[in-house]
PDB file of N, CA and C in Angstrom:
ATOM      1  N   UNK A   1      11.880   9.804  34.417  1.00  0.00           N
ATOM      2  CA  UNK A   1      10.750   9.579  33.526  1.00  0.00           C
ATOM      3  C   UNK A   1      10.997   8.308  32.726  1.00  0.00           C
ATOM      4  N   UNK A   2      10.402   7.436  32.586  1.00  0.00           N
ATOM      5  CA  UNK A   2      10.235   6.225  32.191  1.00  0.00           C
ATOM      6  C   UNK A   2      10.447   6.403  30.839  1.00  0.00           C
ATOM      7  N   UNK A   3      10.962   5.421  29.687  1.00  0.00           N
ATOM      8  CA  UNK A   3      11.153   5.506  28.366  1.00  0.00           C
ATOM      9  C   UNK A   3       9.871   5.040  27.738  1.00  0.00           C
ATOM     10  N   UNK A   4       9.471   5.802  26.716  1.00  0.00           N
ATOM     11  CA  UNK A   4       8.328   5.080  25.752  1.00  0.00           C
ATOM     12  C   UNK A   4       8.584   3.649  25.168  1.00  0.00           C
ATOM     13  N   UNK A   5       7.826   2.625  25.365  1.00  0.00           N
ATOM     14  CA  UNK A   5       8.450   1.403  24.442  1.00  0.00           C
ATOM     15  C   UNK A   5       8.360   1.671  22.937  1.00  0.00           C
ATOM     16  N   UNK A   6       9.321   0.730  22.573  1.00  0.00           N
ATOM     17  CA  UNK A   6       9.541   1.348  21.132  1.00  0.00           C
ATOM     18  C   UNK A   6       8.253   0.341  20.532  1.00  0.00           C
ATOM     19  N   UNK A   7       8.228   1.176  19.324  1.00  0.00           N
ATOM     20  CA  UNK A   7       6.643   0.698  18.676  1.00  0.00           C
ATOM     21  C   UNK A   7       7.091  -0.256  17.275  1.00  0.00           C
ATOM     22  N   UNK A   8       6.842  -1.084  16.977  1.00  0.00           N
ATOM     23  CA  UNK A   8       7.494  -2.124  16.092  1.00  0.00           C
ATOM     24  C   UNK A   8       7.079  -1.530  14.412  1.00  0.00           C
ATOM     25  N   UNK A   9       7.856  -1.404  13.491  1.00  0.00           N
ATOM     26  CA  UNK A   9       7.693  -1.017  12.649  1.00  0.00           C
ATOM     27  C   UNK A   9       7.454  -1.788  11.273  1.00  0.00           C
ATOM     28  N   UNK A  10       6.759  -1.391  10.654  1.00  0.00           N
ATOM     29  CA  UNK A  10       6.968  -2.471   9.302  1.00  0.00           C
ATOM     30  C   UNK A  10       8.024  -2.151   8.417  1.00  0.00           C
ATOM     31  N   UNK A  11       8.216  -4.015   8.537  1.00  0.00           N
ATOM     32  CA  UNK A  11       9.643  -4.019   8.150  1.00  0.00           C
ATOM     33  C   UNK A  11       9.764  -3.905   6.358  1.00  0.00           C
ATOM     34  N   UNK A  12      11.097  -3.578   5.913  1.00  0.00           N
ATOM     35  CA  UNK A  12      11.268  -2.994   4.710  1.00  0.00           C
ATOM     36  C   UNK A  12      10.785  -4.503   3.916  1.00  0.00           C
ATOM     37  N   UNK A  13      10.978  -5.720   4.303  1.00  0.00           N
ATOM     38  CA  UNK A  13      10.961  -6.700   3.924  1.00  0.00           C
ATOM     39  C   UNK A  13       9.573  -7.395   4.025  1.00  0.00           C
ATOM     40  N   UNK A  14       8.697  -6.389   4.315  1.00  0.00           N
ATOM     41  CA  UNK A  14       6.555  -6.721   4.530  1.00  0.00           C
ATOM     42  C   UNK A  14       6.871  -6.960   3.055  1.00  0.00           C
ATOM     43  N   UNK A  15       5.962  -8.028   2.689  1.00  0.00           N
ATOM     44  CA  UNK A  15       5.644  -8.552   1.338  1.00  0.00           C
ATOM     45  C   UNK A  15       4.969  -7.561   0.386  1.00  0.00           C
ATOM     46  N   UNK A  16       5.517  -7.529  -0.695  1.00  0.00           N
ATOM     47  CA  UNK A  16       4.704  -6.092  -1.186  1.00  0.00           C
ATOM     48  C   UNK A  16       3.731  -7.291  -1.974  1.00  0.00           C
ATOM     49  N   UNK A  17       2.325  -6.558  -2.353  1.00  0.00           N
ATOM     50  CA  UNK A  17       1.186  -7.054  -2.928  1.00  0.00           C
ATOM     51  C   UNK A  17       1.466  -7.606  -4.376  1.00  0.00           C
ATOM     52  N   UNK A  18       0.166  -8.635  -4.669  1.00  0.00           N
ATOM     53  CA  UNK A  18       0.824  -9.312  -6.017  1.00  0.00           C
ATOM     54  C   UNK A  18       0.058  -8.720  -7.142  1.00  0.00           C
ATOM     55  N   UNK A  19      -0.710  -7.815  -6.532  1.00  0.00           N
ATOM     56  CA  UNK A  19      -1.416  -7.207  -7.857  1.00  0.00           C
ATOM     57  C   UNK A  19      -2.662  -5.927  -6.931  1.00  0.00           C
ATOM     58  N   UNK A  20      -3.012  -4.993  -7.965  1.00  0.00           N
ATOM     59  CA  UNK A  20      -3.317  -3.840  -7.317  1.00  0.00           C
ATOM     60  C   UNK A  20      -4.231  -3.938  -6.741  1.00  0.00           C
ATOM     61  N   UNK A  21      -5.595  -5.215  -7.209  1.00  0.00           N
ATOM     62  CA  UNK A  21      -6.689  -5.358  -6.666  1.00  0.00           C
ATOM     63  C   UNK A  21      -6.242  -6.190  -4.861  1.00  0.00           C
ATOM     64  N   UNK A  22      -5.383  -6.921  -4.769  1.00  0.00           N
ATOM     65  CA  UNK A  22      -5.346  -7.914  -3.457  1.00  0.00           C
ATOM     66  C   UNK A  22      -4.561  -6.500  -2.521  1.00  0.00           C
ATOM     67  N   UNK A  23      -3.778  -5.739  -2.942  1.00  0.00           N
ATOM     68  CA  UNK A  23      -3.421  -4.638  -2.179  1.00  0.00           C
ATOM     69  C   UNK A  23      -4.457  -3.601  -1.969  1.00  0.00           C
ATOM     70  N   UNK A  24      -5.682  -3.608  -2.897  1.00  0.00           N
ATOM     71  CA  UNK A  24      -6.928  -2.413  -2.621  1.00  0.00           C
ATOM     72  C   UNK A  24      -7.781  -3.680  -1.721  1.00  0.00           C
ATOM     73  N   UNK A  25      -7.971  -4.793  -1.261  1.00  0.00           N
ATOM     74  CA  UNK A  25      -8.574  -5.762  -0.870  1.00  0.00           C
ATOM     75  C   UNK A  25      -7.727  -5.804   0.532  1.00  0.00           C
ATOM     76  N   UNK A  26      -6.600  -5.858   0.819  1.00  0.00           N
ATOM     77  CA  UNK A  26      -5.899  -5.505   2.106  1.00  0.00           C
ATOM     78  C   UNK A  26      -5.933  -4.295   2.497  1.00  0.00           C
ATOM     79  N   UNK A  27      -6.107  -3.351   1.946  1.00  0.00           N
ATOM     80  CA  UNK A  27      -6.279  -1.965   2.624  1.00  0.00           C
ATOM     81  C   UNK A  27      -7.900  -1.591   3.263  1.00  0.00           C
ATOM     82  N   UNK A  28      -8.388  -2.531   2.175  1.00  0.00           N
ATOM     83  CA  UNK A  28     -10.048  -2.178   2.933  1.00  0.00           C
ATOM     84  C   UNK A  28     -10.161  -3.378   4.229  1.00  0.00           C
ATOM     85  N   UNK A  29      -9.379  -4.316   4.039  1.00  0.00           N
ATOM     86  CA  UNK A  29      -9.625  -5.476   5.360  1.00  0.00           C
ATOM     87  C   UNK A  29      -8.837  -4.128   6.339  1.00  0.00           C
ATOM     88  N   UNK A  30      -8.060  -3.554   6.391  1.00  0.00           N
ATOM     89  CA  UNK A  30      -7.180  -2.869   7.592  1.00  0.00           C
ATOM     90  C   UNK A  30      -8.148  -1.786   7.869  1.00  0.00           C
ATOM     91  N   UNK A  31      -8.867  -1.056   6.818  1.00  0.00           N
ATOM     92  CA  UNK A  31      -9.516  -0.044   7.544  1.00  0.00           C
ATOM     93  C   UNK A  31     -10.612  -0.179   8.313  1.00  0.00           C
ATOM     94  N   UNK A  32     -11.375  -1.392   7.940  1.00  0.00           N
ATOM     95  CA  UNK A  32     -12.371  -1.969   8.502  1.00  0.00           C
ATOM     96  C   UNK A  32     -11.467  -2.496   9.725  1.00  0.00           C
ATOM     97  N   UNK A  33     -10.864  -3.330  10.219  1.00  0.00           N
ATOM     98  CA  UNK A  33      -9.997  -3.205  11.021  1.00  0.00           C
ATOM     99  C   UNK A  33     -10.123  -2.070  12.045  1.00  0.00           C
ATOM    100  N   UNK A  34      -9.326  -0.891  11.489  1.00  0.00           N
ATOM    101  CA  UNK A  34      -8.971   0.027  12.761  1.00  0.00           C
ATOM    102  C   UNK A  34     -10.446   1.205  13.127  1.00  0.00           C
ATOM    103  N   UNK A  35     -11.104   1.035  12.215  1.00  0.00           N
ATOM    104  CA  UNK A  35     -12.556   1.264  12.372  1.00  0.00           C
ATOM    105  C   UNK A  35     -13.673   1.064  13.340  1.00  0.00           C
ATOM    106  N   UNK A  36     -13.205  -0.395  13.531  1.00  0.00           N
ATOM    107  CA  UNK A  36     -13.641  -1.094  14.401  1.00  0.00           C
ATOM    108  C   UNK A  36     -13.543  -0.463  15.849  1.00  0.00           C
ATOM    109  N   UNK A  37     -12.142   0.162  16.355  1.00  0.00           N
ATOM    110  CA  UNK A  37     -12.117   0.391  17.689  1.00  0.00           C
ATOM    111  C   UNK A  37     -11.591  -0.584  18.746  1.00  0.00           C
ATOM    112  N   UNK A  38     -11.212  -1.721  18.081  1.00  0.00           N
ATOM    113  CA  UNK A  38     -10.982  -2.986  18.884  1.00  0.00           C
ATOM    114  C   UNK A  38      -9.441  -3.323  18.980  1.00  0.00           C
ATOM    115  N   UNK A  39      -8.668  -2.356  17.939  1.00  0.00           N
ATOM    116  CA  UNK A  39      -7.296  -2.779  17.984  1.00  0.00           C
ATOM    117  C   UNK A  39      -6.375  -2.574  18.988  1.00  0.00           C
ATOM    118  N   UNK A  40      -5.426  -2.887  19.730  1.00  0.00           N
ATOM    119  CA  UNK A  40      -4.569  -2.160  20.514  1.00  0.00           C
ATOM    120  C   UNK A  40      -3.554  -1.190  19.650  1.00  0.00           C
ATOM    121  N   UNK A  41      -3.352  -0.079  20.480  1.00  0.00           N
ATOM    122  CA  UNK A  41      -2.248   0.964  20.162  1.00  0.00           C
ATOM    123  C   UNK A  41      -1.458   0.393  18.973  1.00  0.00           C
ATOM    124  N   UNK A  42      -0.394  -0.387  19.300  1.00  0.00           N
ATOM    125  CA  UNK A  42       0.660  -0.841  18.592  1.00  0.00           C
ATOM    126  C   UNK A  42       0.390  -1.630  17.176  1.00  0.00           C
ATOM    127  N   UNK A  43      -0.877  -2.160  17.399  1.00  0.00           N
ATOM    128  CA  UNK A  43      -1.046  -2.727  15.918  1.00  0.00           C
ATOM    129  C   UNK A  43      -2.153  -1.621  15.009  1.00  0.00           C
ATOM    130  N   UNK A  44      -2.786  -0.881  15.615  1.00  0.00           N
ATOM    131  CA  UNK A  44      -3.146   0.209  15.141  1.00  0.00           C
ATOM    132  C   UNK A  44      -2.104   0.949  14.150  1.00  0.00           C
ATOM    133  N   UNK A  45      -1.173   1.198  14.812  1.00  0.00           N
ATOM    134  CA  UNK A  45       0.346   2.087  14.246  1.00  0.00           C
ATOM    135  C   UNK A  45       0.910   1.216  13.033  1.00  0.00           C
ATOM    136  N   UNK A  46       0.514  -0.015  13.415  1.00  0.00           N
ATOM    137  CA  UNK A  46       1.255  -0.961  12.449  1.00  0.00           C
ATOM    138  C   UNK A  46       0.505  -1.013  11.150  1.00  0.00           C
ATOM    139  N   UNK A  47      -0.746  -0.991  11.151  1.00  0.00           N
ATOM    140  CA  UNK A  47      -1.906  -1.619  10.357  1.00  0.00           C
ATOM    141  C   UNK A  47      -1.892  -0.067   9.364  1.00  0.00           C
ATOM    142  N   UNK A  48      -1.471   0.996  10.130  1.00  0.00           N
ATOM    143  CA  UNK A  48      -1.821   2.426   9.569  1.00  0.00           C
ATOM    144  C   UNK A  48      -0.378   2.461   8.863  1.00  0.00           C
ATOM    145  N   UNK A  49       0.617   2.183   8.879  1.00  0.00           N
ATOM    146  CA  UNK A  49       1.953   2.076   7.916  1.00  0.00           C
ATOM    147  C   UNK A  49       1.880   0.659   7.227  1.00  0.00           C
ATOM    148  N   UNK A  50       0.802  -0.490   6.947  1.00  0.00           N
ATOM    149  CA  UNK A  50       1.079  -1.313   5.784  1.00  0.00           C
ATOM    150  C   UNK A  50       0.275  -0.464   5.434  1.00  0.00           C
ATOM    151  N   UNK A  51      -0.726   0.224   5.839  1.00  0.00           N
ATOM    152  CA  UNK A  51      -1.792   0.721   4.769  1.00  0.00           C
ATOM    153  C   UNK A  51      -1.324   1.997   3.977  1.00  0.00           C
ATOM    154  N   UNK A  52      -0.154   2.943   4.721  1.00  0.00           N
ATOM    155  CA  UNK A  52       0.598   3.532   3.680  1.00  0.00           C
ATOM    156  C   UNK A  52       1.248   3.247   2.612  1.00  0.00           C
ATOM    157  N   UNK A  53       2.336   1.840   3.158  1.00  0.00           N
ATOM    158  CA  UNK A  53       2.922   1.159   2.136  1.00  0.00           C
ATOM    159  C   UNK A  53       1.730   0.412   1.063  1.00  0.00           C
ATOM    160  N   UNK A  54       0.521   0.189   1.208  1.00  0.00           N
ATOM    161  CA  UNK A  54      -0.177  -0.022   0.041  1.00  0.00           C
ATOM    162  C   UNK A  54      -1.101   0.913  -0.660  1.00  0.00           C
ATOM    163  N   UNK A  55      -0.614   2.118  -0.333  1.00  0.00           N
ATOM    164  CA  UNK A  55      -1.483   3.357  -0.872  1.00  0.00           C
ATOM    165  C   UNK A  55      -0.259   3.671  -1.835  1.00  0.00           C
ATOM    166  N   UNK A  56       0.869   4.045  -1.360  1.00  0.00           N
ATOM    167  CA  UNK A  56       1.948   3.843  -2.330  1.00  0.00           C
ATOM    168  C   UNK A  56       2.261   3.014  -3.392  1.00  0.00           C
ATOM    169  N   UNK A  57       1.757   1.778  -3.216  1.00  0.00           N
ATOM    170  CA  UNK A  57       2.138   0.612  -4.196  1.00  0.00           C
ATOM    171  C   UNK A  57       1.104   0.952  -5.233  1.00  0.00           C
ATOM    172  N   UNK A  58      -0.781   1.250  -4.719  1.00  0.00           N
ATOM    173  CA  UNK A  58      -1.715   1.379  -5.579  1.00  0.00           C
ATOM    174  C   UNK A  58      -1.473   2.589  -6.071  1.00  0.00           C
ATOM    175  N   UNK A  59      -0.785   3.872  -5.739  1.00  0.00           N
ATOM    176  CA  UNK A  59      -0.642   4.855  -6.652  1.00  0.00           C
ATOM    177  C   UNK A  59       0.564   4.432  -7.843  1.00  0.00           C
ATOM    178  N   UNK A  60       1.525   3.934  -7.532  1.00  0.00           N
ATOM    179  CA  UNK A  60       2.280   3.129  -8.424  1.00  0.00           C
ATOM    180  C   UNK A  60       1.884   2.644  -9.227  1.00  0.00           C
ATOM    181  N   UNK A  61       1.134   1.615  -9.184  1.00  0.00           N
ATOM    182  CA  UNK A  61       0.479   0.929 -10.316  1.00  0.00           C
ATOM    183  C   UNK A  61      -0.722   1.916 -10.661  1.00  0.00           C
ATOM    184  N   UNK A  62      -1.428   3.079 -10.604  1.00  0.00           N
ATOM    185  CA  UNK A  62      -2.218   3.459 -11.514  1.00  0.00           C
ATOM    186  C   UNK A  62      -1.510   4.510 -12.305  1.00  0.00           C
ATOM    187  N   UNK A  63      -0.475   4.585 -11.598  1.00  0.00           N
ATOM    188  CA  UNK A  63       0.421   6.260 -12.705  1.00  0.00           C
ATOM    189  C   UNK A  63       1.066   5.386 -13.625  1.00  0.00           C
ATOM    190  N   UNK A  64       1.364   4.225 -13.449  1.00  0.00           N
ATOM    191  CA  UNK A  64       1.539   3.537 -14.701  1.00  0.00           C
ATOM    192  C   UNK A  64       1.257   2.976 -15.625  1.00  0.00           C
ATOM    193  N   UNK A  65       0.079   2.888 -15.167  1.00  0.00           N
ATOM    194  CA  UNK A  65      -1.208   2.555 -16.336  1.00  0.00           C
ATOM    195  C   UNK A  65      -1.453   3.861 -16.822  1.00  0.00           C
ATOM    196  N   UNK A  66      -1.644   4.953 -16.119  1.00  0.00           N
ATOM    197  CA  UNK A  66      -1.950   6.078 -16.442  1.00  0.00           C
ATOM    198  C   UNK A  66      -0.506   6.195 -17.682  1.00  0.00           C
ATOM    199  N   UNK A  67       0.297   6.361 -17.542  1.00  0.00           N
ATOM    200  CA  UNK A  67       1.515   6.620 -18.430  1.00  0.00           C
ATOM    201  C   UNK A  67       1.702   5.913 -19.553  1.00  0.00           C
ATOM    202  N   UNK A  68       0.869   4.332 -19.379  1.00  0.00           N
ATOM    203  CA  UNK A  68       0.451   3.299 -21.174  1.00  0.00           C
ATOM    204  C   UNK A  68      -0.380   4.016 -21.645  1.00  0.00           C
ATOM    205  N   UNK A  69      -1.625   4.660 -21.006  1.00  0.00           N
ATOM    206  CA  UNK A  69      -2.543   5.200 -21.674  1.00  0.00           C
ATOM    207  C   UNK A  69      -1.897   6.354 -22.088  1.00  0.00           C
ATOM    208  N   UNK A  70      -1.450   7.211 -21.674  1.00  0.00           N
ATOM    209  CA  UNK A  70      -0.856   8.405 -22.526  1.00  0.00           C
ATOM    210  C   UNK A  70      -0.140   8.018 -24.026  1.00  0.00           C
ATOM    211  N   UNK A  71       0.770   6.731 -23.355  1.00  0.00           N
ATOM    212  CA  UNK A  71       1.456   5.973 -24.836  1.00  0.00           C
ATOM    213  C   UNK A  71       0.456   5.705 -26.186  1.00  0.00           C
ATOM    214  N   UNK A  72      -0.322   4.950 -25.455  1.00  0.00           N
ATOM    215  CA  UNK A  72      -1.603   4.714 -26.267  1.00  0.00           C
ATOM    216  C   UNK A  72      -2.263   5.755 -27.393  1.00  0.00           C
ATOM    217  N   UNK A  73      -2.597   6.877 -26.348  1.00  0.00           N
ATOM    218  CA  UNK A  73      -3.111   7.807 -27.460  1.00  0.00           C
ATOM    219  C   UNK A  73      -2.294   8.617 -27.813  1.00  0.00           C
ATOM    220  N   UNK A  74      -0.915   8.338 -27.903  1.00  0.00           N
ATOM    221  CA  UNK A  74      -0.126   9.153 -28.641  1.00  0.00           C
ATOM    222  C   UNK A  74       0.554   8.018 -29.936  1.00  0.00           C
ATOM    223  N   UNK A  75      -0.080   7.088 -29.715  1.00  0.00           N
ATOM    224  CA  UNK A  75       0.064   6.040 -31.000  1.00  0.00           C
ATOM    225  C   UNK A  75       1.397   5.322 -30.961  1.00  0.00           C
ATOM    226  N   UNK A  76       1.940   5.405 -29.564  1.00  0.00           N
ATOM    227  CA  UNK A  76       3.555   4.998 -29.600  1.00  0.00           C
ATOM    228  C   UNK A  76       3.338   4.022 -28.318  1.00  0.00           C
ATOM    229  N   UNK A  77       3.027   2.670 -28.419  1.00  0.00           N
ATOM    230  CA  UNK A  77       2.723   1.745 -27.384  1.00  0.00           C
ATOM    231  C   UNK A  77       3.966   0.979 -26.896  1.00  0.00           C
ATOM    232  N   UNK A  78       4.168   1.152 -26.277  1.00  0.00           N
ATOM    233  CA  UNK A  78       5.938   0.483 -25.597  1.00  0.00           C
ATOM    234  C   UNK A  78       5.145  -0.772 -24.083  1.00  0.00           C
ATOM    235  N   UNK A  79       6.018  -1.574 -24.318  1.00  0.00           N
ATOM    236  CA  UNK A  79       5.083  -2.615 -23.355  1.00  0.00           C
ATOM    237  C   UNK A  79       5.411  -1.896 -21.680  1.00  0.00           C
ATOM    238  N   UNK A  80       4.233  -2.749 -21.040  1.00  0.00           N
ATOM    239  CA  UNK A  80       4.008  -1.634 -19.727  1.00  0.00           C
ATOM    240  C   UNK A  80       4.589  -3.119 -18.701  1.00  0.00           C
ATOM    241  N   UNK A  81       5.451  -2.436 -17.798  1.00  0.00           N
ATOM    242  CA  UNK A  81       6.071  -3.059 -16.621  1.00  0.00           C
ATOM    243  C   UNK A  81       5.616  -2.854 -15.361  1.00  0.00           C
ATOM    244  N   UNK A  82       5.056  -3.639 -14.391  1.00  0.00           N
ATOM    245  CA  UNK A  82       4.696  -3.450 -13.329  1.00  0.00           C
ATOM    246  C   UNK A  82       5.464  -2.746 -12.641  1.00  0.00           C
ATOM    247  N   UNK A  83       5.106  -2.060 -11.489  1.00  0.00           N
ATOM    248  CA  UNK A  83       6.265  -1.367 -10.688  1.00  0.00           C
ATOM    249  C   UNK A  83       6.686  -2.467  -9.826  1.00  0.00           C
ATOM    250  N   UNK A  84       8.157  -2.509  -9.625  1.00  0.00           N
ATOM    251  CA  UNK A  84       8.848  -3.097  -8.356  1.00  0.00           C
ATOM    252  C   UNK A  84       8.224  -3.105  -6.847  1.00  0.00           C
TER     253      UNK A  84
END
């Protein structure tokens, strides 16, 4: 039985986004993308793990906004750091 080719993965080193809107702006270019029907297999697979890795990044950055605002209305404002 023949081996499956291996399917190329995104690498740990994919550029992470420079801000939450250009990562919600790449996730809608990818879904429109695989929507389409036009992709092959392999970049399908690919396009569907950056779009994890930027569902992750955008939940990141809103639980941390979410977590200033808690600061906020608890009257104790500590400056807010982007996530890594």
């Amino acid at each position: 039985m023949p081996k499956a080719p291996s399917v190329p993965a995104v690498k740990d080193s994919a550029p992470a986004p420079e801000s939450y809107e250009s990562a919600l702006a790449e996730i809608e270019g990818l879904v429109s993308q695989m929507e389409s029907g036009q992709l092959p297999l392999e970049k399908l697979l690919t396009s569907y793990k950056r779009g994890a890795f930027l569902l992750k990044f955008c939940r990141e950055q809103l639980e941390a906004v979410e977590d200033q605002i808690k600061m906020l209305e608890d009257g104790d404002l500590k400056p807010w750091k982007a996530a890594p």
